[in-house]
Protein backbone atom coordinates (compact mmCIF):
# COMPACT_ATOMS: atom_id res chain seq x y z
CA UNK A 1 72.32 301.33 70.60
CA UNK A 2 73.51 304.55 69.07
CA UNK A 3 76.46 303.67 67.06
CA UNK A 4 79.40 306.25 65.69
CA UNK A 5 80.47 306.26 62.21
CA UNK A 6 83.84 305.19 60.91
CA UNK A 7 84.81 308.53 59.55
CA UNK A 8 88.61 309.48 57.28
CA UNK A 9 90.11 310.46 60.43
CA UNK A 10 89.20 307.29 62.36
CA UNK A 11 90.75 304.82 59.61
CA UNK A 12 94.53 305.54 60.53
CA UNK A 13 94.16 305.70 64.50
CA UNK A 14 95.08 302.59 66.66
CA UNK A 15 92.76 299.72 67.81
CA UNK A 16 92.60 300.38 71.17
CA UNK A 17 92.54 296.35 71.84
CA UNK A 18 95.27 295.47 69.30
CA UNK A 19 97.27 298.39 69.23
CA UNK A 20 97.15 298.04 64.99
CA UNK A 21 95.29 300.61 62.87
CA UNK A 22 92.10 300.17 62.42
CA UNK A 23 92.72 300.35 58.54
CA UNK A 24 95.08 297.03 59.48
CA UNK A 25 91.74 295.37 61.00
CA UNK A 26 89.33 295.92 58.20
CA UNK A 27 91.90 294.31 56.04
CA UNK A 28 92.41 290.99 58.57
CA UNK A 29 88.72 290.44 58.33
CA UNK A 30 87.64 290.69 54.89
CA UNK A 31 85.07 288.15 53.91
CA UNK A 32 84.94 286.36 57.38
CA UNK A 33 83.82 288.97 60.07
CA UNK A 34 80.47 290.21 60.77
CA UNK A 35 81.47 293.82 60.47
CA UNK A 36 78.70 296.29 62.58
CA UNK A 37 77.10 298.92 60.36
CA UNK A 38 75.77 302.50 61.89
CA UNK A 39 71.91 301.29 61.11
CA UNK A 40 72.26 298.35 63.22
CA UNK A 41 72.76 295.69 60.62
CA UNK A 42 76.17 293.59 59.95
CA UNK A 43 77.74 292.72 57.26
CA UNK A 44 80.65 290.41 55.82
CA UNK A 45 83.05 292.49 53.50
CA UNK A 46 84.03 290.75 50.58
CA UNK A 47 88.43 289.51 50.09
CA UNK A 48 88.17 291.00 46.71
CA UNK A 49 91.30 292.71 45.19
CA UNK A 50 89.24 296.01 44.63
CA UNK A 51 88.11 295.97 48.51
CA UNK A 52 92.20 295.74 49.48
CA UNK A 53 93.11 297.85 47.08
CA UNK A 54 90.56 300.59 48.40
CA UNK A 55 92.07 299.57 51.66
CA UNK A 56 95.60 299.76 49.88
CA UNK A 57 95.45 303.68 48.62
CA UNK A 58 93.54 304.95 51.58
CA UNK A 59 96.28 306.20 53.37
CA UNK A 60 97.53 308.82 50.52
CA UNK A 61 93.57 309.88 49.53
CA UNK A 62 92.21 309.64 53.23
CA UNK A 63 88.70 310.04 51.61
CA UNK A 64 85.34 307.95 52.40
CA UNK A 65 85.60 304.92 50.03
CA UNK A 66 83.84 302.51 48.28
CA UNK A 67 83.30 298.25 49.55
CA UNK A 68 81.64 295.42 48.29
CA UNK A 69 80.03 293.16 50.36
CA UNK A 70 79.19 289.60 50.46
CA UNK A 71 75.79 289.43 50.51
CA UNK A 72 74.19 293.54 50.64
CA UNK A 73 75.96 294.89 47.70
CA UNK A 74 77.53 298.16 48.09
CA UNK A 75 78.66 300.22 51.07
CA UNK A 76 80.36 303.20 51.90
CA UNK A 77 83.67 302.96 54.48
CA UNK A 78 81.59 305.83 56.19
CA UNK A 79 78.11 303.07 56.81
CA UNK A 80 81.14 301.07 59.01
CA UNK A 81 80.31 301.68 62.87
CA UNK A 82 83.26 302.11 65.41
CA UNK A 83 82.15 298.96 67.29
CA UNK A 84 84.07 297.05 69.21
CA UNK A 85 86.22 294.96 66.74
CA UNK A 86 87.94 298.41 65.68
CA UNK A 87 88.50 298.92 69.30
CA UNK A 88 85.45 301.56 70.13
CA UNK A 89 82.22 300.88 71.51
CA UNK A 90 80.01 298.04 72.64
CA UNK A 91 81.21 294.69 74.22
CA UNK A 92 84.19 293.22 76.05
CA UNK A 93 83.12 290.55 79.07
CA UNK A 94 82.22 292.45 82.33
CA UNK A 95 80.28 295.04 80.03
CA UNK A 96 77.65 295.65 82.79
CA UNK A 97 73.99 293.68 83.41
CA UNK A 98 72.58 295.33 80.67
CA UNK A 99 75.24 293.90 77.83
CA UNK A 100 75.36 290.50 79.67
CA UNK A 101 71.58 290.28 78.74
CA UNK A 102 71.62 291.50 76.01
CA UNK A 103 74.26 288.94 74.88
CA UNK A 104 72.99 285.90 76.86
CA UNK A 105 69.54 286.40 74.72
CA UNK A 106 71.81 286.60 71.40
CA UNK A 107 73.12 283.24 72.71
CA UNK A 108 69.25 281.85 72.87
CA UNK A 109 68.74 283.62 69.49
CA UNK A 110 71.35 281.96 67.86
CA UNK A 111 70.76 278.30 69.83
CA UNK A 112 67.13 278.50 68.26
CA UNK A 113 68.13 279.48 64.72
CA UNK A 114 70.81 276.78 64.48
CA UNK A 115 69.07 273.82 65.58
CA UNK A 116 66.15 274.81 63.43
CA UNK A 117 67.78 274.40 60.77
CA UNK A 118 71.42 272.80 60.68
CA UNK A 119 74.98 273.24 59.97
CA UNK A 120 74.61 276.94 58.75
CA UNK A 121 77.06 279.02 57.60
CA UNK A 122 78.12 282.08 60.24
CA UNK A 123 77.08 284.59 57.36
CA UNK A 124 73.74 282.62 56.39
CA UNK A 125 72.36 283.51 59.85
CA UNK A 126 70.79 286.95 59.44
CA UNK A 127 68.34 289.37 61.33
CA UNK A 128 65.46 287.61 59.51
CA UNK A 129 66.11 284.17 60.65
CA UNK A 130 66.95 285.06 64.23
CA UNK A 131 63.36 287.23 64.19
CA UNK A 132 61.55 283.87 62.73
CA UNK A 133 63.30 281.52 65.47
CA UNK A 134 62.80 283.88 68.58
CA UNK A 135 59.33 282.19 68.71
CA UNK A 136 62.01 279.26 70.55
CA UNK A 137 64.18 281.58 72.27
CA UNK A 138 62.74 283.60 75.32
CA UNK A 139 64.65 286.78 76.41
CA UNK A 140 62.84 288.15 79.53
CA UNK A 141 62.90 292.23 79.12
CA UNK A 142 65.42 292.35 76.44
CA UNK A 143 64.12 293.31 73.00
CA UNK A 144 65.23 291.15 69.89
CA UNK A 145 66.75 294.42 68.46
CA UNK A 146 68.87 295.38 71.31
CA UNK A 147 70.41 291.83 71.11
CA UNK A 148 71.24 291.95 67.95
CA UNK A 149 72.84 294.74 67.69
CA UNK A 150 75.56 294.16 70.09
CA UNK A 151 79.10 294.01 67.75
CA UNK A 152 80.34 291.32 65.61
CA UNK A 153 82.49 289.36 68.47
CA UNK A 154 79.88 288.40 70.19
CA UNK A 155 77.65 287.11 67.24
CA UNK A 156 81.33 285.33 66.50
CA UNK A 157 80.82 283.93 70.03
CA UNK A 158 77.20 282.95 69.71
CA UNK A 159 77.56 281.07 66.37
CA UNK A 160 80.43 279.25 67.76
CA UNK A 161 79.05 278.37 71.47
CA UNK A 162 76.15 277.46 70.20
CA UNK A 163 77.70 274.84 66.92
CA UNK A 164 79.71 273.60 69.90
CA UNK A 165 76.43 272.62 71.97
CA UNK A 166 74.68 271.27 69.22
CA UNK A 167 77.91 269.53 67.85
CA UNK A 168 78.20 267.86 71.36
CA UNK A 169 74.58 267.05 72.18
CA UNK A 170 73.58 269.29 74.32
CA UNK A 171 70.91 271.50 72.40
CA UNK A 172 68.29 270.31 69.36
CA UNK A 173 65.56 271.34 67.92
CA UNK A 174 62.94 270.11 70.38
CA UNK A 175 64.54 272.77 72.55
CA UNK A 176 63.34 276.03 73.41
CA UNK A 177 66.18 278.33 75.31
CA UNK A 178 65.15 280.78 78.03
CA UNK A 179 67.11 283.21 79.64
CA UNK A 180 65.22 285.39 82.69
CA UNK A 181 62.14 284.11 82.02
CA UNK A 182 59.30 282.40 83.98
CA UNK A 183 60.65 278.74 83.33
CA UNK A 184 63.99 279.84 84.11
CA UNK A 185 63.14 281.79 87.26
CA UNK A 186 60.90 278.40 87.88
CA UNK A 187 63.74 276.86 88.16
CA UNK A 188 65.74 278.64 90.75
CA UNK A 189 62.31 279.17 92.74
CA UNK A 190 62.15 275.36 93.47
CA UNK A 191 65.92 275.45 94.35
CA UNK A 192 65.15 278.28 96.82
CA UNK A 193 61.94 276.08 98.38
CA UNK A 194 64.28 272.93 98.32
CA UNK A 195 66.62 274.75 100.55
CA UNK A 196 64.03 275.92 102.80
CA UNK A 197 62.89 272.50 103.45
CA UNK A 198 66.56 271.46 104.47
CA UNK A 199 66.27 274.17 106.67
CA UNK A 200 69.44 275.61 105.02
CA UNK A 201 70.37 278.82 104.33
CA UNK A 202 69.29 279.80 100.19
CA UNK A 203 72.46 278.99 97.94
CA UNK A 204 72.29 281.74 95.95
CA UNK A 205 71.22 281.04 92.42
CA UNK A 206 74.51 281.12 90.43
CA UNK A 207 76.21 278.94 93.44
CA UNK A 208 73.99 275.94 92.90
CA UNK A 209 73.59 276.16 89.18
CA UNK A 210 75.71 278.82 87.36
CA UNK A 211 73.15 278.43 83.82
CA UNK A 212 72.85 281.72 82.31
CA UNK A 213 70.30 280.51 79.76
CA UNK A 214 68.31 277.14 80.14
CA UNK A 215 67.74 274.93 77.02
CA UNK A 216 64.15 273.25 78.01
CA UNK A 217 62.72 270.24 75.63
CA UNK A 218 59.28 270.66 74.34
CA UNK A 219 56.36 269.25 76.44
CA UNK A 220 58.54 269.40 79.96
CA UNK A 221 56.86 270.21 82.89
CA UNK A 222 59.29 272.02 85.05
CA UNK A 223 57.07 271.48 88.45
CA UNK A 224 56.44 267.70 87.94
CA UNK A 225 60.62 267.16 86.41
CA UNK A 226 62.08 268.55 90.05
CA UNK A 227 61.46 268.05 92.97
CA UNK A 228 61.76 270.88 95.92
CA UNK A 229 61.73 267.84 98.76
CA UNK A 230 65.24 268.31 99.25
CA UNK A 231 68.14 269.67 97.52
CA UNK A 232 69.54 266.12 97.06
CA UNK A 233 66.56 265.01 95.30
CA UNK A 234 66.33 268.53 93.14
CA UNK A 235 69.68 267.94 92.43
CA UNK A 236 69.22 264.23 91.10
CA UNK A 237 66.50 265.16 89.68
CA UNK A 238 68.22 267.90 87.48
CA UNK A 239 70.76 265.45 87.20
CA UNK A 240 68.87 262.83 85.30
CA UNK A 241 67.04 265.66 82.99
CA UNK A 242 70.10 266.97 82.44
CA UNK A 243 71.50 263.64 81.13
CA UNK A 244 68.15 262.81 79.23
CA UNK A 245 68.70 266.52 77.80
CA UNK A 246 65.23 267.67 78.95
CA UNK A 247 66.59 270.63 80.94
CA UNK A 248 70.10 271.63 80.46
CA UNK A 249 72.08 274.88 82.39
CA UNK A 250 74.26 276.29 80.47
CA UNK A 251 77.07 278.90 81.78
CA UNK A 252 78.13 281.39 79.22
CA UNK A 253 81.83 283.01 78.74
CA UNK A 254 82.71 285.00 75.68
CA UNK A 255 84.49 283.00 72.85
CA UNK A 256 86.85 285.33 70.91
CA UNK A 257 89.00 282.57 69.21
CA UNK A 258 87.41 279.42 68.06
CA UNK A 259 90.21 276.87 68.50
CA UNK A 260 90.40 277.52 72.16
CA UNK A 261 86.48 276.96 72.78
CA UNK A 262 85.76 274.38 75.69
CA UNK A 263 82.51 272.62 76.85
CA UNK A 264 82.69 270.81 79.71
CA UNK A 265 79.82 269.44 81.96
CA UNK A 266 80.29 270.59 85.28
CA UNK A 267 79.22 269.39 88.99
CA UNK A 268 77.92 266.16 87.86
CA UNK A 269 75.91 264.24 90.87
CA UNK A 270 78.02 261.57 93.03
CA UNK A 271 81.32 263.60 92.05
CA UNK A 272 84.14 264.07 94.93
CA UNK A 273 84.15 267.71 95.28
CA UNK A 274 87.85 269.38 95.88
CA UNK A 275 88.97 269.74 99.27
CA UNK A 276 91.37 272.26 100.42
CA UNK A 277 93.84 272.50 103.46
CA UNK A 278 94.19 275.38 105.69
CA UNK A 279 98.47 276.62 106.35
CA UNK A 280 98.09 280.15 107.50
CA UNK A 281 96.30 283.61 107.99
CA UNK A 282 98.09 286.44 107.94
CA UNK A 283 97.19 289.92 108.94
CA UNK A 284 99.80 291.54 108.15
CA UNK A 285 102.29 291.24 105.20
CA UNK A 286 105.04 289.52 105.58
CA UNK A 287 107.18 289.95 102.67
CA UNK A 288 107.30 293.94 103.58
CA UNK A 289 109.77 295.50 105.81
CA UNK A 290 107.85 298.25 106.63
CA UNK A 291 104.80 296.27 107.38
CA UNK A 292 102.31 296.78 110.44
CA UNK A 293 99.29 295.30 111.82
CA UNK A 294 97.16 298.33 110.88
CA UNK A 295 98.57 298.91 107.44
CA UNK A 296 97.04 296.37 105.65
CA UNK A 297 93.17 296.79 105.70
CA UNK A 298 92.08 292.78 105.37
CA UNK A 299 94.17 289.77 105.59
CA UNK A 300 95.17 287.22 103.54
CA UNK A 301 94.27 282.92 104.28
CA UNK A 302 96.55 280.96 102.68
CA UNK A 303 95.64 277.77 101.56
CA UNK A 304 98.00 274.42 100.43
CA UNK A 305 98.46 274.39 96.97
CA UNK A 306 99.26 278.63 96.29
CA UNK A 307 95.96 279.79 96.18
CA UNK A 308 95.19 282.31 98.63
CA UNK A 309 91.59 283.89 100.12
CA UNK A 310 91.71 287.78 100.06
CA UNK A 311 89.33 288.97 103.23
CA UNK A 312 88.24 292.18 103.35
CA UNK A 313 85.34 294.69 103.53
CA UNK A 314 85.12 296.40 99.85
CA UNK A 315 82.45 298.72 101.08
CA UNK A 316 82.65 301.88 103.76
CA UNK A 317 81.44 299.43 107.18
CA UNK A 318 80.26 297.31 104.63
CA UNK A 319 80.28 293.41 105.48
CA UNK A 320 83.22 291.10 104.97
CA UNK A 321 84.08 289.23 101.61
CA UNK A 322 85.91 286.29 100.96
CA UNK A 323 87.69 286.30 97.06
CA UNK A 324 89.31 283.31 95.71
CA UNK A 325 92.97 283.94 94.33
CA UNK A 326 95.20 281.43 92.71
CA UNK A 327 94.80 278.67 90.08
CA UNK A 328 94.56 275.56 92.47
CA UNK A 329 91.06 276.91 92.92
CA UNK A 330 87.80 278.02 90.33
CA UNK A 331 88.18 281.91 91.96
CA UNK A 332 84.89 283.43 92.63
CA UNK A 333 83.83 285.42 95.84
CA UNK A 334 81.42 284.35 99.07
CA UNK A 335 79.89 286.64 100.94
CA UNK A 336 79.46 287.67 104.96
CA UNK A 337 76.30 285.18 104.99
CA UNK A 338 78.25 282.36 104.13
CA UNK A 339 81.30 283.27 106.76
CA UNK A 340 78.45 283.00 109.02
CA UNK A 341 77.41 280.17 108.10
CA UNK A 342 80.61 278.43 107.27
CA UNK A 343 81.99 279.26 110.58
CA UNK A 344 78.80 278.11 112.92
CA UNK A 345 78.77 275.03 110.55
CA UNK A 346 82.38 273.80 110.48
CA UNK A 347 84.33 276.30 112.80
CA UNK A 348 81.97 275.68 115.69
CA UNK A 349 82.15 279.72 116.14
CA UNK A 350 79.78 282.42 116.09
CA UNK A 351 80.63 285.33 113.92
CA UNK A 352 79.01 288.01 115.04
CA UNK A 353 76.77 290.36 112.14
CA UNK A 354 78.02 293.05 110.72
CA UNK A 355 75.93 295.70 112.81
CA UNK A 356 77.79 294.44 115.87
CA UNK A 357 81.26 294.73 114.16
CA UNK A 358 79.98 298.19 113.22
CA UNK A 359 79.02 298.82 117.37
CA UNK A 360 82.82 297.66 118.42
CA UNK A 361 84.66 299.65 116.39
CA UNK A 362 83.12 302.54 116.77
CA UNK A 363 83.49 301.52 120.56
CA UNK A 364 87.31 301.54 119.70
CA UNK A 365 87.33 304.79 118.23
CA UNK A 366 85.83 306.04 121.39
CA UNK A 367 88.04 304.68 123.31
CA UNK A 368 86.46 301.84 124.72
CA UNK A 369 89.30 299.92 127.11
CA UNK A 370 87.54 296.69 127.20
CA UNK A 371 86.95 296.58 123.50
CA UNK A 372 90.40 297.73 122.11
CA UNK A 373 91.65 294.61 124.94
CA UNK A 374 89.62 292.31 123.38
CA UNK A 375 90.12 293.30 119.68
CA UNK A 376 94.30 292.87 120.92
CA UNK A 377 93.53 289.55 122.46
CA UNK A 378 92.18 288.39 119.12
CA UNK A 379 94.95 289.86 116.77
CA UNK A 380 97.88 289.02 119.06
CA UNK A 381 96.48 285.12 119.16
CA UNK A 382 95.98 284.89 114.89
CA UNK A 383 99.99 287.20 114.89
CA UNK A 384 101.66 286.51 118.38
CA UNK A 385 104.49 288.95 117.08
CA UNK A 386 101.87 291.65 118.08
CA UNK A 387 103.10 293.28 121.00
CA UNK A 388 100.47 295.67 122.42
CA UNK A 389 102.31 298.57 122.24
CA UNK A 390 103.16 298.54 118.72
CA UNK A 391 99.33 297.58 118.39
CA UNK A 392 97.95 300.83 120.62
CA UNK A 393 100.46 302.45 118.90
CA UNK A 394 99.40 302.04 115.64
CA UNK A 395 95.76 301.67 116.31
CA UNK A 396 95.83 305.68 117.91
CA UNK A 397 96.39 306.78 114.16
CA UNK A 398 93.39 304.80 112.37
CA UNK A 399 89.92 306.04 111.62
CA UNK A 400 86.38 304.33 111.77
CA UNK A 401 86.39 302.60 108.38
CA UNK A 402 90.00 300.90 108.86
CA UNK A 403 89.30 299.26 112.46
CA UNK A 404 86.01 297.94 111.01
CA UNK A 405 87.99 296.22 108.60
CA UNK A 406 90.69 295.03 110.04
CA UNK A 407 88.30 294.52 113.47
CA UNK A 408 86.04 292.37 111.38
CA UNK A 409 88.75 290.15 109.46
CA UNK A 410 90.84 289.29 112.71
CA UNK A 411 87.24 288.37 114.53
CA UNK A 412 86.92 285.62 111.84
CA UNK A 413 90.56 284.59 111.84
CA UNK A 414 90.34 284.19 115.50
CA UNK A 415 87.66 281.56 115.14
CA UNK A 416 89.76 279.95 112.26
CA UNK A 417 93.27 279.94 114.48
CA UNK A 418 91.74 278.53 117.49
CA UNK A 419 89.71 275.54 115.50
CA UNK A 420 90.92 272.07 115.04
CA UNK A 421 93.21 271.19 111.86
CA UNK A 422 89.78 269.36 110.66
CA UNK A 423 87.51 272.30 111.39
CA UNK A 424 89.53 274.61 109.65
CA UNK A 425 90.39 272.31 106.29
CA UNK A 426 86.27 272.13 106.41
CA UNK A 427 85.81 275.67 106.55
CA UNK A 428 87.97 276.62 103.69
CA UNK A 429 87.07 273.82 101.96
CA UNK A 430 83.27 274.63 102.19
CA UNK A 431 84.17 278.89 101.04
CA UNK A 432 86.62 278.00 98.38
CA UNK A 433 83.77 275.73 96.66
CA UNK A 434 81.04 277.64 97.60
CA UNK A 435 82.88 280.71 95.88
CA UNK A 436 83.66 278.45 92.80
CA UNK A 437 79.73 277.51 92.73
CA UNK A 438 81.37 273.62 93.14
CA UNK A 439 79.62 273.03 96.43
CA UNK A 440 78.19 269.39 96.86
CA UNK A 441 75.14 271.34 97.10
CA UNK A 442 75.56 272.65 93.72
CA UNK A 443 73.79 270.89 90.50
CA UNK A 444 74.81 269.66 87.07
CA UNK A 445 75.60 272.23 84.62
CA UNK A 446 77.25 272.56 80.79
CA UNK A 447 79.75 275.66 80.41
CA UNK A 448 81.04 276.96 77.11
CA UNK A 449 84.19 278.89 77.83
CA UNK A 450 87.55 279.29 76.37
């Protein structure tokens, strides 16, 4: 990770995350912030008063100065990388695969080093230790170094997720911690053959168990601990190793503030999953004058309670996607496989695949009279304020890659309109949890989070 130094002219510029100069944020966390150094390491910069007062009379000399630290002596302002706790480079959530892994092995790094040996200080936990516990700690592809070197929040979050988790039981010493490894993938491939032996389509592997790393206890044998006979008896299985902490999934968000850190254990077996009710779909907006049938490229379910299912293709004749909106529900998103299946399953309707949705409204754009009647029929029964000359109206003016979309979100709110009031509370009752990964399906899991 190629890292840029904190230079004179970058002191007095703002924190792009706090809006403060950066000068400001040195000063907030001497002598308790891992502080990212151009060479890779970290250090903690001592409160002294010469440190603040180098801090103090930098804004008259505006020249490269002088810091002690805690532990590594000496260091010039200069050695101080533009990472991300001065608002530059290298690590908010959503930072691509490559940083999730990278900080989901840090997480295993730190897990191993802290249960070896307890109740350690943040700044007693240094490159050396986490090189002499990664012998516990299994990181797939990603190297040690490449780990460590992501910024000083999220060795802040790893110290405190994993104190939490050892605080509360979860994670000790007879644990080894995997993250995209073959015990790990182990895992998921006995999920996938459980599945298969329902004869039920794959959950994908963060809907049944979210884990991002796996905490495994010395001497378990993954193939003999779970079962692939069924997914109920995978999931009890999991269940009671999860309770016996032989195996425990655990789900990883980024802690930036201590005090707000949760850990909760999450779709425990015999649980009574949510259920949600079914009051609309709307095609259309209704809250804009201006509004037509064509103008809005999805369509919006809306579901009792506020939260609301946004339906729409993201992709150029891609295939349809369900996102979860609203805070009655865990958000999330399901894709076209699972509107399939939701709707043969609890709709009693066959969705057709995307290919065919593709076929129609190209059909449409050609002019086809018997599929622009039957796309109509559809939309006018899910809005029966549709009159067909506003629709043929409107639809004369729309290209390809809008009558896809709205073609293939009215198709799948025609099958919702016309079901029962019990077929329809099952169908968005089965998307909203599958999207949440809170399907009855789904198995036992820890998540740190704040």
């Amino acid at each position: 990770m190629a890292l840029v130094k904190m230079a004179p002219g970058e002191w007095l510029k703002p924190n792009s995350k706090t809006g403060e100069v950066r000068l400001v944020t040195l000063n907030k966390n001497l002598g308790k912030t891992k502080i990212p150094l151009v060479n890779g390491r970290d250090v903690i910069i001592a409160d002294t008063p010469e440190n603040r007062f180098q801090i103090e009379v930098f804004p008259e000399l505006k020249k490269t100065f002088a810091l002690r630290t805690k532990l590594n002596g000496m260091i010039k302002s200069s050695d101080i990388a533009k990472s991300a706790i001065f608002g530059g480079g290298g690590g908010g959530m959503g930072g691509g695969t490559v940083q999730t892994a990278q900080a989901e092995s840090l997480q295993c790094l730190y897990c191993a080093a802290m249960t070896t040996k307890r109740n350690l200080e943040f700044e007693e936990i240094t490159y050396k230790l986490l090189r002499d516990s990664s012998r516990r700690a299994f990181l797939g592809k990603t190297k040690l170094d490449d780990a460590y070197n992501l910024d000083a929040e999220w060795h802040m979050s790893a110290y405190w997720s994993a104190k939490a988790l050892i605080d509360k039981g979860f994670i000790n010493k007879r644990h080894s911690f995997h993250r995209d490894d073959p015990q790990m993938n182990k895992i998921y491939n006995i999920k996938k053959r459980a599945f298969a032996n329902n004869n039920m389509p794959n959950l994908n592997n963060d809907k049944w168990n979210p884990g991002d790393i796996w905490a495994i206890e010395s001497g378990v044998n993954i193939d003999k601990s779970l079962t692939d006979e069924s997914v109920k008896s995978l999931n009890i299985d999991l269940q009671k190793a999860f309770d016996a902490r032989k195996i425990v999934g655990i789900s990883l968000k980024k802690v930036v503030q201590q005090n707000q850190l949760r850990l909760s254990v999450l779709n425990s077996q015999g649980r009574v999953i949510d259920t949600y009710r079914f009051e609309k779909a709307s095609l259309m907006a209704d809250n804009i004058s201006t509004a037509t049938f064509f103008r809005g490229k999805g369509g919006l379910i809306h579901v009792r309670g506020g939260t609301r299912i946004d339906v729409r293709t993201p992709t150029f004749l891609g295939p349809l996607n369900f996102e979860i909106l609203g805070a009655t529900a865990r958000g999330g998103r399901a894709g076209f496989e699972q509107i399939i299946h939701g709707a043969k399953e609890y709709l009693k309707y066959t969705m057709p695949n995307n290919i065919t949705l593709k076929r129609q409204a190209q059909a449409i754009v050609d002019k086809d009279a018997r599929e622009i009647q039957n796309f109509y029929k559809m939309a006018s029964k899910v809005l029966p304020s549709l009159t067909s000359a506003d629709f043929n109206t409107d639809l004369a003016k729309q290209e390809l890659k809008g009558i896809h979309t709205k073609l293939a979100t009215t198709t799948i709110f025609f099958g919702l309109v016309k079901a029962t009031r019990k077929q329809q509370d099952a169908f968005i009752t089965y998307m909203v949890n599958y999207a949440g990964s809170t399907l009855q399906e789904s198995s036992v899991y820890a998540k740190v989070y704040q």
